[in-house]
N, C-alpha and C. Protein backbone atom coordinates (compact mmCIF):
# COMPACT_ATOMS: atom_id res chain seq x y z
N UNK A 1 0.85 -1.17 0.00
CA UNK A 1 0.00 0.00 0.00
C UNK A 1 0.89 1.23 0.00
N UNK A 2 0.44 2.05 -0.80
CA UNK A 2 1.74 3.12 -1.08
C UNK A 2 1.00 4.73 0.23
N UNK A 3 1.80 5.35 0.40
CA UNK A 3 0.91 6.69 1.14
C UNK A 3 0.85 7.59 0.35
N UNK A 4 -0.35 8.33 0.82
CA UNK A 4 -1.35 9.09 0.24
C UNK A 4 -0.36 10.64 -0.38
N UNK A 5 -0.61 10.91 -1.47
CA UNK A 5 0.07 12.50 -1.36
C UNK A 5 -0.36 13.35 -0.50
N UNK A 6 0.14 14.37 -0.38
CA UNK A 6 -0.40 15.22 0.85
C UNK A 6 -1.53 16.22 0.08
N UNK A 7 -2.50 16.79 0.72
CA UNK A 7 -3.40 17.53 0.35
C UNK A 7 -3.45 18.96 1.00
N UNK A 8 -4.03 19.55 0.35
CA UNK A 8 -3.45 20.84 1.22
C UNK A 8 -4.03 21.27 2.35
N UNK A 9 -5.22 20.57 2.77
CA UNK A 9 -5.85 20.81 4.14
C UNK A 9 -5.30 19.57 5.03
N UNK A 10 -4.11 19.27 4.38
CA UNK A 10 -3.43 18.15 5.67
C UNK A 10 -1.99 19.30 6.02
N UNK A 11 -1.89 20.25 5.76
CA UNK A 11 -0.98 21.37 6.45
C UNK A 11 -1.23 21.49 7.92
N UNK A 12 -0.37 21.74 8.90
CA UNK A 12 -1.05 22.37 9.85
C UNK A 12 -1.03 24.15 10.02
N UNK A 13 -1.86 23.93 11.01
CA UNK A 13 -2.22 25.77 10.88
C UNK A 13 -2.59 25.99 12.41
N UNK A 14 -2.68 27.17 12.85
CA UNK A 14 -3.10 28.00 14.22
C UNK A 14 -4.77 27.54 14.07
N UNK A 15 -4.95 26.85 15.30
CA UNK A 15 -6.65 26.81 15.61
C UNK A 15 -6.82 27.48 16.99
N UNK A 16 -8.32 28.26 16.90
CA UNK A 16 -8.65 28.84 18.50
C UNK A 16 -9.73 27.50 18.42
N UNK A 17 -9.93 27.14 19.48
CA UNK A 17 -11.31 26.05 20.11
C UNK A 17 -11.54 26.81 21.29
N UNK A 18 -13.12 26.95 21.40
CA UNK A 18 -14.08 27.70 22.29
C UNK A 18 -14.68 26.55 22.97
N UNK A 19 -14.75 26.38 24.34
CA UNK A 19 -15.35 25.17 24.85
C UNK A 19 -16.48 26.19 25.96
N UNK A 20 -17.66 25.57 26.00
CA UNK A 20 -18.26 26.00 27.04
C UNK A 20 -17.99 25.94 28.43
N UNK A 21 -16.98 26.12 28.94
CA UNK A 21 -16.39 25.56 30.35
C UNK A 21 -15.21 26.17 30.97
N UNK A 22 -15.34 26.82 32.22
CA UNK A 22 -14.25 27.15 32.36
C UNK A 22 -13.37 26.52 33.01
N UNK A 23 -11.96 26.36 32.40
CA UNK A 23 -11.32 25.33 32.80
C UNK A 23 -9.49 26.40 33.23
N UNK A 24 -9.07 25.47 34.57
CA UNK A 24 -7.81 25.71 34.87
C UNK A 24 -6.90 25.29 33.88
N UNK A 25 -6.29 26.82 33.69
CA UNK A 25 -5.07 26.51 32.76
C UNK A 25 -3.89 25.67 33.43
N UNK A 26 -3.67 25.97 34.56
CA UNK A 26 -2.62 25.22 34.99
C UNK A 26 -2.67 23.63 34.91
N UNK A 27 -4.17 23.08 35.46
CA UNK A 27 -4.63 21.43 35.71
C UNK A 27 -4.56 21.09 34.19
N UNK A 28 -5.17 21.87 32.82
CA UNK A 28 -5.24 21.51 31.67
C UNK A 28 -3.99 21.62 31.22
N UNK A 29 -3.25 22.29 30.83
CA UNK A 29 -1.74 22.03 30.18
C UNK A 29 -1.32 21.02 29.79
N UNK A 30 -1.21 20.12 30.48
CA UNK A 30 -0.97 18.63 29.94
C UNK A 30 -1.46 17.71 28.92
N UNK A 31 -3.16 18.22 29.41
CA UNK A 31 -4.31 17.34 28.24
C UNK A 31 -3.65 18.53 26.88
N UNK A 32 -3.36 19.71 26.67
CA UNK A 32 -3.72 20.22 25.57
C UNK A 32 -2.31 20.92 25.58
N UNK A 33 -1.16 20.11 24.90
CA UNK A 33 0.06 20.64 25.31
C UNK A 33 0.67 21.34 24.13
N UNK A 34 1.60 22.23 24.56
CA UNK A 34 1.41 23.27 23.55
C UNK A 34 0.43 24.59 22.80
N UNK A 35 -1.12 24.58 23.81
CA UNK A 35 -2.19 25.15 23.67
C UNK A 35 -1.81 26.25 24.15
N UNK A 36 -2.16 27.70 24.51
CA UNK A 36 -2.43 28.72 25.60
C UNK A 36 -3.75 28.33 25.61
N UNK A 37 -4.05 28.63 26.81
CA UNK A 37 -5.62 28.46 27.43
C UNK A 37 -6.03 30.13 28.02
N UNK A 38 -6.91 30.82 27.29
CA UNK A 38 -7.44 31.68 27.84
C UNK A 38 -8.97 32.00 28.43
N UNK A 39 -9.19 31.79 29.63
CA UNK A 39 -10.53 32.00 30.29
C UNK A 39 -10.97 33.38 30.11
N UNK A 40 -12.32 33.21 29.67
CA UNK A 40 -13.04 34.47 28.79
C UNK A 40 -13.94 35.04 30.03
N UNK A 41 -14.41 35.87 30.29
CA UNK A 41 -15.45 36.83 31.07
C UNK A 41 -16.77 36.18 30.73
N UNK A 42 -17.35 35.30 29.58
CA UNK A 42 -18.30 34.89 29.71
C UNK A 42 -18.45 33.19 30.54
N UNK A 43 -17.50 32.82 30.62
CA UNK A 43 -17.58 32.05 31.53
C UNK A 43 -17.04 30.33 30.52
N UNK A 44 -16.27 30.70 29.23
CA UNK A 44 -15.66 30.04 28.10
C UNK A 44 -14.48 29.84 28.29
N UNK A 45 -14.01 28.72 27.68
CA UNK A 45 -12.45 28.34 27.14
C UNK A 45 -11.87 29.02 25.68
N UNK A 46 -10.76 29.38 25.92
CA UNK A 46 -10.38 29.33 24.42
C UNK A 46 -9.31 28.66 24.65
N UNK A 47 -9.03 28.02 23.62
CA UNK A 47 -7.53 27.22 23.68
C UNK A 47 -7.16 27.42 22.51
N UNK A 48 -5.60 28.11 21.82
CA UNK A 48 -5.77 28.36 20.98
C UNK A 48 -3.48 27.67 20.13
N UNK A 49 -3.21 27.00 19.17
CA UNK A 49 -2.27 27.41 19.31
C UNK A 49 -1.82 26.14 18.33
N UNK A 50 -1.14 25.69 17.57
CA UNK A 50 -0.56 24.83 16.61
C UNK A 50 -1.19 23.85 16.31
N UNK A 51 -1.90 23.03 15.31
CA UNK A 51 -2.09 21.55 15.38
C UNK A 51 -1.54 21.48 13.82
N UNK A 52 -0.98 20.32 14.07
CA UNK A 52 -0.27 19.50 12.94
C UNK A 52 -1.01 19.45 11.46
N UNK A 53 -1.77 18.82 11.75
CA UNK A 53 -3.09 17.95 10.33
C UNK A 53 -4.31 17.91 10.77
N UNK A 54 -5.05 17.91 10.16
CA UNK A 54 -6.44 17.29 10.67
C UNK A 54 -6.77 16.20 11.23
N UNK A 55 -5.53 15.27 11.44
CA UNK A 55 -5.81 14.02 12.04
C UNK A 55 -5.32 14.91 13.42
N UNK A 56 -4.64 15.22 13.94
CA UNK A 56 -4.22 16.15 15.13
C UNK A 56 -5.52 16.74 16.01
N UNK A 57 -5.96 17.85 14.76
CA UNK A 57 -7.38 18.04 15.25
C UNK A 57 -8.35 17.72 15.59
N UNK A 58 -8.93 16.18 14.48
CA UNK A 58 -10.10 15.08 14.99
C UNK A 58 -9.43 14.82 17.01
N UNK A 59 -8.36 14.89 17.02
CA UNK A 59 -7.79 13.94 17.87
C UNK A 59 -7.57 15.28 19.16
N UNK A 60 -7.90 16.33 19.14
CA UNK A 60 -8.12 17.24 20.17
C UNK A 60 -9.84 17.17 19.89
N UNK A 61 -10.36 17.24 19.43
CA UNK A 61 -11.71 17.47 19.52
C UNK A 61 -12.17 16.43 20.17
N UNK A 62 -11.82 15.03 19.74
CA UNK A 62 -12.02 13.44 20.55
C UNK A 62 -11.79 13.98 22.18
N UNK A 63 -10.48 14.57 22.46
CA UNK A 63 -10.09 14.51 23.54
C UNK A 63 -10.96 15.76 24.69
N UNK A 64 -11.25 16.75 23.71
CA UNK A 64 -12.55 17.55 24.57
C UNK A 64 -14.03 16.99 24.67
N UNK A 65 -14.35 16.16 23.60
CA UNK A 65 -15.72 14.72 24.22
C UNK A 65 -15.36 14.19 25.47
N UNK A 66 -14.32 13.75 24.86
CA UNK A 66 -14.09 12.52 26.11
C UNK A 66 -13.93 13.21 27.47
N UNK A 67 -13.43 14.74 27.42
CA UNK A 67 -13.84 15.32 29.01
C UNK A 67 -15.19 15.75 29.15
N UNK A 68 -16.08 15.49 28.17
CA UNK A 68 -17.26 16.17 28.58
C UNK A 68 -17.30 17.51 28.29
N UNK A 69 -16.51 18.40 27.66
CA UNK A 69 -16.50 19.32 27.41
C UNK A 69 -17.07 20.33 26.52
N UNK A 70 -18.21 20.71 26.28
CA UNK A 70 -19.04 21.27 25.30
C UNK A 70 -18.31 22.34 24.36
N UNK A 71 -18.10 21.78 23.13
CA UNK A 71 -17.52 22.43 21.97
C UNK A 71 -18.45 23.43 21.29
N UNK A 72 -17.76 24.93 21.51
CA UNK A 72 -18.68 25.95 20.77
C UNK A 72 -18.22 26.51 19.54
N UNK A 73 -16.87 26.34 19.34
CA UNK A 73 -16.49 26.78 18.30
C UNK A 73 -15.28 25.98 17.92
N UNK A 74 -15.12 26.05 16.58
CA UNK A 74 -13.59 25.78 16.09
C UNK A 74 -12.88 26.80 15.01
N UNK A 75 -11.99 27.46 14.98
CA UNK A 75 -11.53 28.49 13.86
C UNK A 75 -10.24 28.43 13.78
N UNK A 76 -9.98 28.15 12.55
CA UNK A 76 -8.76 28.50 11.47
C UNK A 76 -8.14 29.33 11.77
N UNK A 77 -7.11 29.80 12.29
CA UNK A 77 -6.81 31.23 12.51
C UNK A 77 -5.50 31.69 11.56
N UNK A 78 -4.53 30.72 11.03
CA UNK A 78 -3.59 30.66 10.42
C UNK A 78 -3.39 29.43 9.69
């Protein structure tokens, strides 16, 4: 089986993710490494900061389900 050429939405790029939840930056760091985590005034996550590919990304989004974490946004930023 030979691998796939690359496509151009398999680049990585800057993502912000908005979670409904406010969460400790310090306790989170680990789950989301390499993220900044900024707690918003409305009472939101942003986590914002490198992912590889879109397999990277499926694979942070998996990992905010699996805390239970209500996903409000996802954006491209770079």
């Amino acid at each position: 089986m030979s691998a796939h050429a690359p496509r151009p939405d398999d680049t990585g790029a800057i993502y912000q993710i908005r979670v409904a939840a406010c969460l400790d930056a310090r306790q989170c760091a680990a789950w989301f490494d390499g993220m900044s985590i900024t707690l918003c005034a409305d009472g939101s996550t942003v986590l914002q900061g490198w992912v590889a590919d879109q397999a990277a990304l499926y694979g942070l989004i998996a990992r905010l389900r699996d805390l239970a974490l209500p996903l409000v946004a996802v954006l491209r930023v770079e």
